[in-house]
C-alpha atoms as a PDB file:
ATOM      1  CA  UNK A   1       0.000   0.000   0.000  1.00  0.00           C
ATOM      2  CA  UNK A   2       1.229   3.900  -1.057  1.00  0.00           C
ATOM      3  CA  UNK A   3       0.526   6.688   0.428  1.00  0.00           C
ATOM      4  CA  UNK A   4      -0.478   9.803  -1.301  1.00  0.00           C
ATOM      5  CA  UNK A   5      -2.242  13.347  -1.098  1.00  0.00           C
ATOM      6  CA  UNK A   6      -5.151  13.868  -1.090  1.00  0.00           C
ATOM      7  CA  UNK A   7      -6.242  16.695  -3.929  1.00  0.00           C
ATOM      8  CA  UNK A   8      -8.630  18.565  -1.210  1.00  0.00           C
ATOM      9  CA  UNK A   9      -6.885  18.276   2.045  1.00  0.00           C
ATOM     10  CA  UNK A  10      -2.998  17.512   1.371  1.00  0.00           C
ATOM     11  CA  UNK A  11      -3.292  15.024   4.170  1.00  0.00           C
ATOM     12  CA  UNK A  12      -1.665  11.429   3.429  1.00  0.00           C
ATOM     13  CA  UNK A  13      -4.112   8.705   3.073  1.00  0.00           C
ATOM     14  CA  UNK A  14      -3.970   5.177   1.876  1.00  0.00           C
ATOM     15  CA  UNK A  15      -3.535   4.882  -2.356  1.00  0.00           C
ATOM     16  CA  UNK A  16      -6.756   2.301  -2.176  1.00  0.00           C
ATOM     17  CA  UNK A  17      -9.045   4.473  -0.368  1.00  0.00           C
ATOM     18  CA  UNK A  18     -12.275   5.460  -2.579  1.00  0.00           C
ATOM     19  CA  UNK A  19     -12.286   9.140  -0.413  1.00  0.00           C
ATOM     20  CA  UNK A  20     -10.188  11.048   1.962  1.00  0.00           C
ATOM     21  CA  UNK A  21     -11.409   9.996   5.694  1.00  0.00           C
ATOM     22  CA  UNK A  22     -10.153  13.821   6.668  1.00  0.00           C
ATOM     23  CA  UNK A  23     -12.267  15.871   4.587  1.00  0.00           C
ATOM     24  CA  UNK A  24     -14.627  13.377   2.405  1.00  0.00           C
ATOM     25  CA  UNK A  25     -13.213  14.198  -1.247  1.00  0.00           C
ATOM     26  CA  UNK A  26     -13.815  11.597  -3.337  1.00  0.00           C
ATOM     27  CA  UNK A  27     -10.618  10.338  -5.322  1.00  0.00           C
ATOM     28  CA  UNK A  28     -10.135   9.355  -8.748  1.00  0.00           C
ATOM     29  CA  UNK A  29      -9.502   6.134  -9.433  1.00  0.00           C
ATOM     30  CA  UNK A  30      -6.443   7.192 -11.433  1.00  0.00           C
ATOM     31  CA  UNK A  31      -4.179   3.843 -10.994  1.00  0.00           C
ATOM     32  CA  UNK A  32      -7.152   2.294 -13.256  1.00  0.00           C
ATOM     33  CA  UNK A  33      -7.702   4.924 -15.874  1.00  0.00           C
ATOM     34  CA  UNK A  34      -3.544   4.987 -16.285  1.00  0.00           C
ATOM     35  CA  UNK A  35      -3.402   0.837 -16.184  1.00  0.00           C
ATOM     36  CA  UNK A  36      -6.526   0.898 -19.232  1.00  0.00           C
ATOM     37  CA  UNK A  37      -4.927   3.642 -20.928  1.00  0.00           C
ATOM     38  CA  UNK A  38      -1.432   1.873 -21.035  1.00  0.00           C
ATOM     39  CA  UNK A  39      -3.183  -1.767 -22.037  1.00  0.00           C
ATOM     40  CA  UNK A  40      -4.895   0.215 -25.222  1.00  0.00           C
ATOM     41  CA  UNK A  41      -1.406   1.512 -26.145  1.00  0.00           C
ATOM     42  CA  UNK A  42      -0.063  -1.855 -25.932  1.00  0.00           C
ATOM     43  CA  UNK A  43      -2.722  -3.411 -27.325  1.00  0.00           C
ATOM     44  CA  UNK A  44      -2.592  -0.896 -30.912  1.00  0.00           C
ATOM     45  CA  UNK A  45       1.014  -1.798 -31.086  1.00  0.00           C
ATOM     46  CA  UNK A  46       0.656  -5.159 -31.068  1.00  0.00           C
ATOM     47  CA  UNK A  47      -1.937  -5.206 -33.775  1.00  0.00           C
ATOM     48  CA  UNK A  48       0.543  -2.489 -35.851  1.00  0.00           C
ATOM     49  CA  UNK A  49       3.042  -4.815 -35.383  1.00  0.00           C
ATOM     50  CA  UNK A  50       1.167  -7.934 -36.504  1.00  0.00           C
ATOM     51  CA  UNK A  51      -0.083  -5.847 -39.122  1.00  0.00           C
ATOM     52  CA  UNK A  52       3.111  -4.796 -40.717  1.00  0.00           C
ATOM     53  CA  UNK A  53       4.233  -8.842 -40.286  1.00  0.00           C
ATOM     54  CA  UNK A  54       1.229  -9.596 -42.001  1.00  0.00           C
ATOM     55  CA  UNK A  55       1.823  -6.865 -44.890  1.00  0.00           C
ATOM     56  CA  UNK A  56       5.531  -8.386 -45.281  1.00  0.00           C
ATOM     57  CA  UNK A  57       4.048 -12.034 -46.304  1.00  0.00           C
ATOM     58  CA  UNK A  58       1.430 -10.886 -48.501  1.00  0.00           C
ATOM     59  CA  UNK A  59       2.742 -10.894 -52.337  1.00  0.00           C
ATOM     60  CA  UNK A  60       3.617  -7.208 -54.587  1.00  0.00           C
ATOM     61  CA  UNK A  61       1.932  -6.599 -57.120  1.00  0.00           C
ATOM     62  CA  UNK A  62       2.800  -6.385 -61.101  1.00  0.00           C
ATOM     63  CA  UNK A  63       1.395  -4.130 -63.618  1.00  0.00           C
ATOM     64  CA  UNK A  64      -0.608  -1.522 -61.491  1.00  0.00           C
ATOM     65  CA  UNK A  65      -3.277  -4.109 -60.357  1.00  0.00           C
ATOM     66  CA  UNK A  66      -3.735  -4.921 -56.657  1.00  0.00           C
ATOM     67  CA  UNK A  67      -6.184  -7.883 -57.607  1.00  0.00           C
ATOM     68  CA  UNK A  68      -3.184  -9.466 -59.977  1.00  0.00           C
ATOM     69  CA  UNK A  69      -0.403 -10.827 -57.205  1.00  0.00           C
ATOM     70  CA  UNK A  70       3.315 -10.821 -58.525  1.00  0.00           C
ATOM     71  CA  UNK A  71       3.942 -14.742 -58.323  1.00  0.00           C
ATOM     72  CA  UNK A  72       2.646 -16.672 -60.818  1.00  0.00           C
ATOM     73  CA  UNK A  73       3.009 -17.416 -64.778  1.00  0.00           C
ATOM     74  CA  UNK A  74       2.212 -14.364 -66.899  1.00  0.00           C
ATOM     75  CA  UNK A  75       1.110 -14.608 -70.910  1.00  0.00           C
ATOM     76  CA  UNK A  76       1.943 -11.872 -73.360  1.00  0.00           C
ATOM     77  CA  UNK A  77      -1.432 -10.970 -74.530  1.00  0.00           C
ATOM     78  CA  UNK A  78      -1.946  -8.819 -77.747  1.00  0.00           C
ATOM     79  CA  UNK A  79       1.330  -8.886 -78.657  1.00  0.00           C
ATOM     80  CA  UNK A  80       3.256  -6.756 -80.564  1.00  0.00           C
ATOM     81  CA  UNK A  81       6.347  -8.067 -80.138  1.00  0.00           C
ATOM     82  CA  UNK A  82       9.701  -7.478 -82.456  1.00  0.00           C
ATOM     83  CA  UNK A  83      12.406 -10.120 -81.615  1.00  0.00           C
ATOM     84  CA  UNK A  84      16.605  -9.052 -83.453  1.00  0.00           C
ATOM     85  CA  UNK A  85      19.244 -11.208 -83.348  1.00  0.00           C
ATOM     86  CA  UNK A  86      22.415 -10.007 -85.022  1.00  0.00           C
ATOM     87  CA  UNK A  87      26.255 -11.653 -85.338  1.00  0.00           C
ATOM     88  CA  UNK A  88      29.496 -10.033 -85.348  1.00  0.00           C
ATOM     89  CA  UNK A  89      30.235 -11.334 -88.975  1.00  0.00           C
ATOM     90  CA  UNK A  90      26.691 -10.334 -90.553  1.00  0.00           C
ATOM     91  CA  UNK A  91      25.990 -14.188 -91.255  1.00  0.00           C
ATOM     92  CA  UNK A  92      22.773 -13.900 -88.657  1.00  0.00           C
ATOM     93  CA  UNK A  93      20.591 -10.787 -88.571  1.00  0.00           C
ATOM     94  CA  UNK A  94      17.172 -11.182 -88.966  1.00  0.00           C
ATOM     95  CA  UNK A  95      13.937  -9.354 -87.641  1.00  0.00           C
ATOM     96  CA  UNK A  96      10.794 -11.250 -86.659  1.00  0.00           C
ATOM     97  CA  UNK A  97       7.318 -10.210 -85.570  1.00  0.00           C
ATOM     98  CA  UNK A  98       4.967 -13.027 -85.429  1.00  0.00           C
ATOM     99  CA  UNK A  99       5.075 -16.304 -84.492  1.00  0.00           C
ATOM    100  CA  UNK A 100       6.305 -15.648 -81.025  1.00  0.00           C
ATOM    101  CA  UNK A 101       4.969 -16.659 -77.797  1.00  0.00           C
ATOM    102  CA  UNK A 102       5.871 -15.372 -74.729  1.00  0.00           C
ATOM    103  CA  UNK A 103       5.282 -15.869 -71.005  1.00  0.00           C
ATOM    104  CA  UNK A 104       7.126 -15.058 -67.353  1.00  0.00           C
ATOM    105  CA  UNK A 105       7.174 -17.505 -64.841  1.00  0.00           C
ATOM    106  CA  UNK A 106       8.166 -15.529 -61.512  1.00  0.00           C
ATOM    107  CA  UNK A 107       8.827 -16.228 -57.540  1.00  0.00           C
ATOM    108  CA  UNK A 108       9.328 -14.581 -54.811  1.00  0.00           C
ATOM    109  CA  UNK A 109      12.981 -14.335 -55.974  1.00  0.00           C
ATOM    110  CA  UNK A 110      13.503 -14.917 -59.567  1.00  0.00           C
ATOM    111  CA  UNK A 111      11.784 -14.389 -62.363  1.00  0.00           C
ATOM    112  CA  UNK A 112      12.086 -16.851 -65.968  1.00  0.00           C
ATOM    113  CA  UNK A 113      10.606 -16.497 -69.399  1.00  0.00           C
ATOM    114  CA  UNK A 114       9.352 -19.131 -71.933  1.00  0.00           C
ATOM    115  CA  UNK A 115       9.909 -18.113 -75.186  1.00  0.00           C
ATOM    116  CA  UNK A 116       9.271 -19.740 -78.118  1.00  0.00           C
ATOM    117  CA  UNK A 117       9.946 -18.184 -82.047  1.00  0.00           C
ATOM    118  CA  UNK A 118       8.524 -19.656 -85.004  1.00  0.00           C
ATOM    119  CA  UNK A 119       8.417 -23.218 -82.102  1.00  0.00           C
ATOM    120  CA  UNK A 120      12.069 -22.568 -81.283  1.00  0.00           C
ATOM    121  CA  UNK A 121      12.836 -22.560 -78.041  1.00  0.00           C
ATOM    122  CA  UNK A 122      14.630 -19.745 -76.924  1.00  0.00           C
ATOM    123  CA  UNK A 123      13.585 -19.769 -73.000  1.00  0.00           C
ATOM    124  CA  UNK A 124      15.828 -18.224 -70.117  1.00  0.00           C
ATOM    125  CA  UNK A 125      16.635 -20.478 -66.967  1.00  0.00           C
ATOM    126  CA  UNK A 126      15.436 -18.404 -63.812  1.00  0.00           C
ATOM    127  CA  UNK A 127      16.935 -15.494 -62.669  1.00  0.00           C
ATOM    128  CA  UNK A 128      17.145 -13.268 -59.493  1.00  0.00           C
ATOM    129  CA  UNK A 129      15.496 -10.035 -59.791  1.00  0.00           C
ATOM    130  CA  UNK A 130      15.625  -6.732 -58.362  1.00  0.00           C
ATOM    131  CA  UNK A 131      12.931  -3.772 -57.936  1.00  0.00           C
ATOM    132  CA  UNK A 132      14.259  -0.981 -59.661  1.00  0.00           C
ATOM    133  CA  UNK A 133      11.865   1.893 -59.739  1.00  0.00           C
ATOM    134  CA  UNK A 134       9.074   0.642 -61.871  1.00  0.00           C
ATOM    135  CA  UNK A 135      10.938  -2.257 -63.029  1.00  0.00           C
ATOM    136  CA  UNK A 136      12.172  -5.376 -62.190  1.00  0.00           C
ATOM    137  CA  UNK A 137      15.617  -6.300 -63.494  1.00  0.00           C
ATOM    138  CA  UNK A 138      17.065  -9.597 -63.753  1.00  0.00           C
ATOM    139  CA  UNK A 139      20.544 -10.067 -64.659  1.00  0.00           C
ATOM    140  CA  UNK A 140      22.091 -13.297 -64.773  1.00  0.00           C
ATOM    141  CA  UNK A 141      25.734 -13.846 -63.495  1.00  0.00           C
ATOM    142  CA  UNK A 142      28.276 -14.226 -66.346  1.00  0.00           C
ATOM    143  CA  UNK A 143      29.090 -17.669 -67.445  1.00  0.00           C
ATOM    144  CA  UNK A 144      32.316 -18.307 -69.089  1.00  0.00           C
ATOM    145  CA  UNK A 145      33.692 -21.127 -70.375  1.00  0.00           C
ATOM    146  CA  UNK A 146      36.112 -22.389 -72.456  1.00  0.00           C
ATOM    147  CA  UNK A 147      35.689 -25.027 -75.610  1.00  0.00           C
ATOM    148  CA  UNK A 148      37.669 -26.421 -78.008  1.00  0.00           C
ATOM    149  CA  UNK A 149      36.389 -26.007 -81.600  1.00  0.00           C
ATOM    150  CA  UNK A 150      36.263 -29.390 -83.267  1.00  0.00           C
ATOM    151  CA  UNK A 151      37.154 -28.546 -86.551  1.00  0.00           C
ATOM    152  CA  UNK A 152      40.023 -26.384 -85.970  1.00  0.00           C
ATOM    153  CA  UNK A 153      41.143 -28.644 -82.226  1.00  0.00           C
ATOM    154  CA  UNK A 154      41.617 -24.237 -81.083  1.00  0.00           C
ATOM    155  CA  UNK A 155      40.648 -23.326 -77.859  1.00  0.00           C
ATOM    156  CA  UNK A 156      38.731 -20.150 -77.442  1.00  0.00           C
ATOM    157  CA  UNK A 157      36.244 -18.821 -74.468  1.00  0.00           C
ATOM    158  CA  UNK A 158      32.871 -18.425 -74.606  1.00  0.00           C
ATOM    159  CA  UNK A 159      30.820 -15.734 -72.621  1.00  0.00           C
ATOM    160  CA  UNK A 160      27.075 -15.310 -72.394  1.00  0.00           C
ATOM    161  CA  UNK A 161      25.132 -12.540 -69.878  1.00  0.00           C
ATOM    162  CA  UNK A 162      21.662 -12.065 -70.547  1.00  0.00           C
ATOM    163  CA  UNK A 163      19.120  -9.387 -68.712  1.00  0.00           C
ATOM    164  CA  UNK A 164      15.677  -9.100 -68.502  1.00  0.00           C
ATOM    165  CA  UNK A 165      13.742  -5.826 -67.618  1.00  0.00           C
ATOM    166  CA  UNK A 166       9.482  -5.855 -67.253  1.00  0.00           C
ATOM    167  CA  UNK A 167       8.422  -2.335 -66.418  1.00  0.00           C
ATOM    168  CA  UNK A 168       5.394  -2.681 -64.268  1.00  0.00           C
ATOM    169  CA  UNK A 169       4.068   0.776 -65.763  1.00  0.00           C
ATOM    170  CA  UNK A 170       3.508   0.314 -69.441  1.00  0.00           C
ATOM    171  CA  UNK A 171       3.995  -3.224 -69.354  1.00  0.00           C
ATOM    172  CA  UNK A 172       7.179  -3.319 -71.473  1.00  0.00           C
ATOM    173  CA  UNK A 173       9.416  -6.207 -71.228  1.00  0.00           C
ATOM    174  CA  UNK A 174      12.797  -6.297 -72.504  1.00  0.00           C
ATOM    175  CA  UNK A 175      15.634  -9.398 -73.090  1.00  0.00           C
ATOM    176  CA  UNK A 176      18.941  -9.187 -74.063  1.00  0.00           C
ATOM    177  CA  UNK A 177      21.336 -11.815 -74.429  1.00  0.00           C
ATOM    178  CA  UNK A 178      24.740 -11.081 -75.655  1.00  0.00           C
ATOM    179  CA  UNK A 179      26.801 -14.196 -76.900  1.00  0.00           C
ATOM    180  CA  UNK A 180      30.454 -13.562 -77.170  1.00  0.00           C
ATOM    181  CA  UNK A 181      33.575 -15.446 -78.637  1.00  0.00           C
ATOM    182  CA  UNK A 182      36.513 -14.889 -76.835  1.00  0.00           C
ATOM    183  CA  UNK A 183      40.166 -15.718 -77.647  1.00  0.00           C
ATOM    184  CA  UNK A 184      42.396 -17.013 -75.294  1.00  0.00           C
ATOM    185  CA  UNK A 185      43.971 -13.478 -74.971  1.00  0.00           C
ATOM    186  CA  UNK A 186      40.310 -12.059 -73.788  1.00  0.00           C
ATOM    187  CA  UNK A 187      39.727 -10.506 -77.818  1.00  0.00           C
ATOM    188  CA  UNK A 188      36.332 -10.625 -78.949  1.00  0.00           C
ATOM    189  CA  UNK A 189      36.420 -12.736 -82.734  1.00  0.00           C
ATOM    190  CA  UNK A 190      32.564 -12.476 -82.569  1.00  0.00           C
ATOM    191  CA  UNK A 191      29.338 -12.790 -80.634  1.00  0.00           C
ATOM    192  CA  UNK A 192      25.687 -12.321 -81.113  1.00  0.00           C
ATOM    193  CA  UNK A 193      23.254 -10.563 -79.633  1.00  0.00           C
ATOM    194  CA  UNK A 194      19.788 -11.726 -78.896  1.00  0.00           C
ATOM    195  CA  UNK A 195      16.737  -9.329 -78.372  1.00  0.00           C
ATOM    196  CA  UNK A 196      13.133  -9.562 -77.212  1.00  0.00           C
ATOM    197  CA  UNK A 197      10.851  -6.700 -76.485  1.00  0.00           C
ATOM    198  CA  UNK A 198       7.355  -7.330 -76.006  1.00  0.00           C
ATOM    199  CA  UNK A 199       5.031  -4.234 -75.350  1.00  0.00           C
ATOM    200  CA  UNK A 200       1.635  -6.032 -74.729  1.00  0.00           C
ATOM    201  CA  UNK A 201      -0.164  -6.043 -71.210  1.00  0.00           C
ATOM    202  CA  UNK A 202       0.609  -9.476 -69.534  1.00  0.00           C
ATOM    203  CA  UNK A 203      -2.092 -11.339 -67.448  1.00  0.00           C
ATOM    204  CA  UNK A 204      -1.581 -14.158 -65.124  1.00  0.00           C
ATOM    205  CA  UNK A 205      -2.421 -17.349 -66.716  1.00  0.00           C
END
């Protein structure tokens, strides 16, 4: 048991008593309005907290819509999509706008496409993505190897990159893979470059 004041008298009395035994003044029960007070507090940061936990697990969202979730496999709809590949030599550079089909497959991590031209397979294994603005940009780690060529028994290097931007705006998606041919003193003796751009809205399939 405390002691305090009382408000009316300034005479010490007992923290539990409902009025001062000296002069009659009724106390406030201020103990309980300050113990509800603080369990409200406590109670809206718990739920803020929970909230924000729950806002972590719940998926983005792609192309402006809240109702379309990021995960899941997205098919180029409309398209009107140009698709360039070009070679160092001028032996491959052609230009085709039909007969593609497109789609995205993405994660919470990594995003992949399926591409197909003309029923050629030209798909993408999955890779990590960053938010970038209004984009998401992939870029796969370089992968280097070296070959032997079979005809000529000369060894040479070969490099491939490739990076994939979707801009969740106006629903532009662009690939590029770049092919080189390395010597073994690191000079490029060709390479070609691969590119996709699809500007078509995408919907989840």
């Amino acid at each position: 048991m405390a002691l305090i004041k009382c408000q009316e008298c300034s005479k010490e009395i007992s923290s539990n008593a409902s009025s001062c035994p000296n002069c009659g003044f009724k106390l406030e029960s201020n103990g309980g309005c300050l113990k509800i007070i603080g369990y409200f507090f406590l109670f809206l940061i718990v739920m803020a907290m929970m909230g924000r936990l729950m806002q972590n697990d719940l998926p983005t969202h792609i192309l402006g819509n809240k109702e379309l979730p990021l995960t899941g496999t997205y098919s180029c709809i409309q398209p009107k999509i140009v698709h360039s590949a070009k070679s160092r030599s001028g032996s491959l550079n052609d230009v085709v706008n039909s007969g593609i089909v497109t789609s995205i497959q993405i994660t919470n991590t990594s995003l992949a496409l399926d591409v197909k031209v003309n029923g050629l397979n030209q798909s993408s294994m999955p890779i990590p993505y960053t938010l970038e603005g209004e984009k998401l940009v992939a870029k796969s780690p370089l992968k280097e190897e070296q070959v032997v060529d079979p005809t000529t028994n000369q060894p040479w290097i070969s490099s491939r990159s490739e990076v994939v931007s979707i801009n969740l705006k106006n629903h532009e998606m662009n690939r590029v893979v770049k092919n080189e041919s390395l010597g073994l003193d690191r000079k490029v003796t060709g390479y070609e470059i691969f590119t996709l751009t699809a500007k078509c809205p995408f919907i989840l399939k």
